[in-house]
Protein backbone atom coordinates (compact mmCIF):
# COMPACT_ATOMS: atom_id res chain seq x y z
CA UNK A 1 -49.34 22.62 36.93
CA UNK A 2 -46.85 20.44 38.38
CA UNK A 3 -43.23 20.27 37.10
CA UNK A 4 -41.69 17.44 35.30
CA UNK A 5 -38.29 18.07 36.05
CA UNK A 6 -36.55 19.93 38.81
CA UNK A 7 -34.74 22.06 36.19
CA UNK A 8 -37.40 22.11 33.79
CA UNK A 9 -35.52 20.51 31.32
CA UNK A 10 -32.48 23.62 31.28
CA UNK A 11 -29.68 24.60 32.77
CA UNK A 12 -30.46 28.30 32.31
CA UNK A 13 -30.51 28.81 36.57
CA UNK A 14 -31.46 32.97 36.46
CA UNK A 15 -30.17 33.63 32.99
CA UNK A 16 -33.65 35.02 31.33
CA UNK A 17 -32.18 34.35 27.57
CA UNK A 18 -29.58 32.08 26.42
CA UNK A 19 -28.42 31.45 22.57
CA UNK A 20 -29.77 29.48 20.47
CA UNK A 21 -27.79 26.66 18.48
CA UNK A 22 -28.77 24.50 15.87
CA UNK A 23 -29.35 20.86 16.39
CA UNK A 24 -26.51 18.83 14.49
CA UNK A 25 -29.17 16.42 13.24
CA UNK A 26 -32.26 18.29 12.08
CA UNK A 27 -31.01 21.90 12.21
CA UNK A 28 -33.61 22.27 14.98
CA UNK A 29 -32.91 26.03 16.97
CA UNK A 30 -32.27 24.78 20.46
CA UNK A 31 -31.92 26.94 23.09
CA UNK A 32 -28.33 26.60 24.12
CA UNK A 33 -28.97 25.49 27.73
CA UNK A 34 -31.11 22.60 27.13
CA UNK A 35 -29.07 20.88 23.56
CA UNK A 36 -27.92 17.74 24.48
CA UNK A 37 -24.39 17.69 24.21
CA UNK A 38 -21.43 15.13 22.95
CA UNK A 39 -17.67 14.94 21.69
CA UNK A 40 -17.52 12.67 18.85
CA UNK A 41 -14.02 11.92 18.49
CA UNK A 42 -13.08 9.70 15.75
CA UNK A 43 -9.97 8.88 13.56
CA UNK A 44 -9.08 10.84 10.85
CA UNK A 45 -8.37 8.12 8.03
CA UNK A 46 -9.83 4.86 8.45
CA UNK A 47 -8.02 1.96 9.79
CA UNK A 48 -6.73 0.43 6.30
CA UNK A 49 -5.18 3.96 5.49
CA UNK A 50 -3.87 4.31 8.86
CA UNK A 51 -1.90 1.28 8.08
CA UNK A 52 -0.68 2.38 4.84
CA UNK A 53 0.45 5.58 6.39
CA UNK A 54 2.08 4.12 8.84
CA UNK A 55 4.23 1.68 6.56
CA UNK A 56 5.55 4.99 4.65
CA UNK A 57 6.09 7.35 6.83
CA UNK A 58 9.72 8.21 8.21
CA UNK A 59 8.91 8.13 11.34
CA UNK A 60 8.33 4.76 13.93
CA UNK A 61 6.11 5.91 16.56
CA UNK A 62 3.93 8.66 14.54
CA UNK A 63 0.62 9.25 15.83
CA UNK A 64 -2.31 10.78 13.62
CA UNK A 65 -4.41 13.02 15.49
CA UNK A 66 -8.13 12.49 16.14
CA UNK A 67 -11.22 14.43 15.20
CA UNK A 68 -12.70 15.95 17.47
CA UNK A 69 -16.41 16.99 16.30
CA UNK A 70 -19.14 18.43 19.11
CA UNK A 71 -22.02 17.19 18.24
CA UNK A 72 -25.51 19.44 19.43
CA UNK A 73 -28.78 17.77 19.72
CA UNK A 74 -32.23 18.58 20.21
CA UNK A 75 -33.95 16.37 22.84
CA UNK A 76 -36.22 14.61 20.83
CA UNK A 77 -33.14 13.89 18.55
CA UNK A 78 -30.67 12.55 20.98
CA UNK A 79 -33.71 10.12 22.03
CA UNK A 80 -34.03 9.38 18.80
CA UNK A 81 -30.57 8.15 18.27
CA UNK A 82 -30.23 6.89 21.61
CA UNK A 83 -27.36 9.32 22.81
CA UNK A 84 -29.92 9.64 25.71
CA UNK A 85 -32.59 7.30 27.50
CA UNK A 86 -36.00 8.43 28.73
CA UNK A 87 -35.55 7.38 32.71
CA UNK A 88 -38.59 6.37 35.09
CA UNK A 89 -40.31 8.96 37.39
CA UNK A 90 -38.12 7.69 40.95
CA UNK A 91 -34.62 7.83 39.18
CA UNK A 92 -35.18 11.57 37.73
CA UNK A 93 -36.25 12.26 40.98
CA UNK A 94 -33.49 11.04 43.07
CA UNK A 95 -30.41 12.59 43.14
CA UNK A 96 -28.36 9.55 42.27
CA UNK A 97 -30.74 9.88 39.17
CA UNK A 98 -29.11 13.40 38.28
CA UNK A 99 -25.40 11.90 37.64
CA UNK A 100 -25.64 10.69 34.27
CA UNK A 101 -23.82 7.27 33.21
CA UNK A 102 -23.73 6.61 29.64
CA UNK A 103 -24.37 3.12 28.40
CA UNK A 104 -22.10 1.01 27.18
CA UNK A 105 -22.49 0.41 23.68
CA UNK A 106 -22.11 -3.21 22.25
CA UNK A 107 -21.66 -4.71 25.70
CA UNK A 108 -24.34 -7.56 25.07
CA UNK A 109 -23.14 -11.04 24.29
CA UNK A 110 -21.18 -12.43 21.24
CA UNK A 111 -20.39 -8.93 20.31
């Protein structure tokens, strides 16, 4: 039966077992090779709060830090929310189709 994907869909590459881990979204076991994986960082107060800490605090140029959360998803989740796009037959083929580029999220007009 022909193959899909050059990889099969894994990056296991003569490993015969890899972990599994669960998906962030649906708690689906995912082997650990083929989750789809992504750094969500986001702020740790909101930007209302970051203002009000920034009016009291002592110091002037007082950074909060960020949170930094790795999110794990199974494929048919990450499709699902659109962290990745299904790609035509000729681009998962070539190999300037193997070097993912994320899309740029609210790039369209009068955004």
């Amino acid at each position: 039966m022909p193959s899909k994907r050059r990889n099969n869909g894994r990056s296991k590459h003569g490993r015969g077992h890899t972990a599994i881990v669960r998906c962030s979204n649906c708690a689906r076991c995912v082997p650990k090779d083929k989750a789809v994986k992504r750094f969500q960082v986001r702020n740790i107060v909101d930007a209302s709060s970051q203002r009000d800490i920034r009016e009291a605090s002592a110091y002037a140029s007082f950074m909060l830090p960020k949170l930094y959360m790795k999110m794990i998803y199974c494929v048919s989740c990450a499709i699902h929310a659109r962290v990745v796009r299904v790609r035509r037959k000729t681009l998962r083929d070539s190999p300037a189709g193997r070097i993912y580029e994320r899309p740029v999220k609210g790039g369209g007009k009068g955004k």
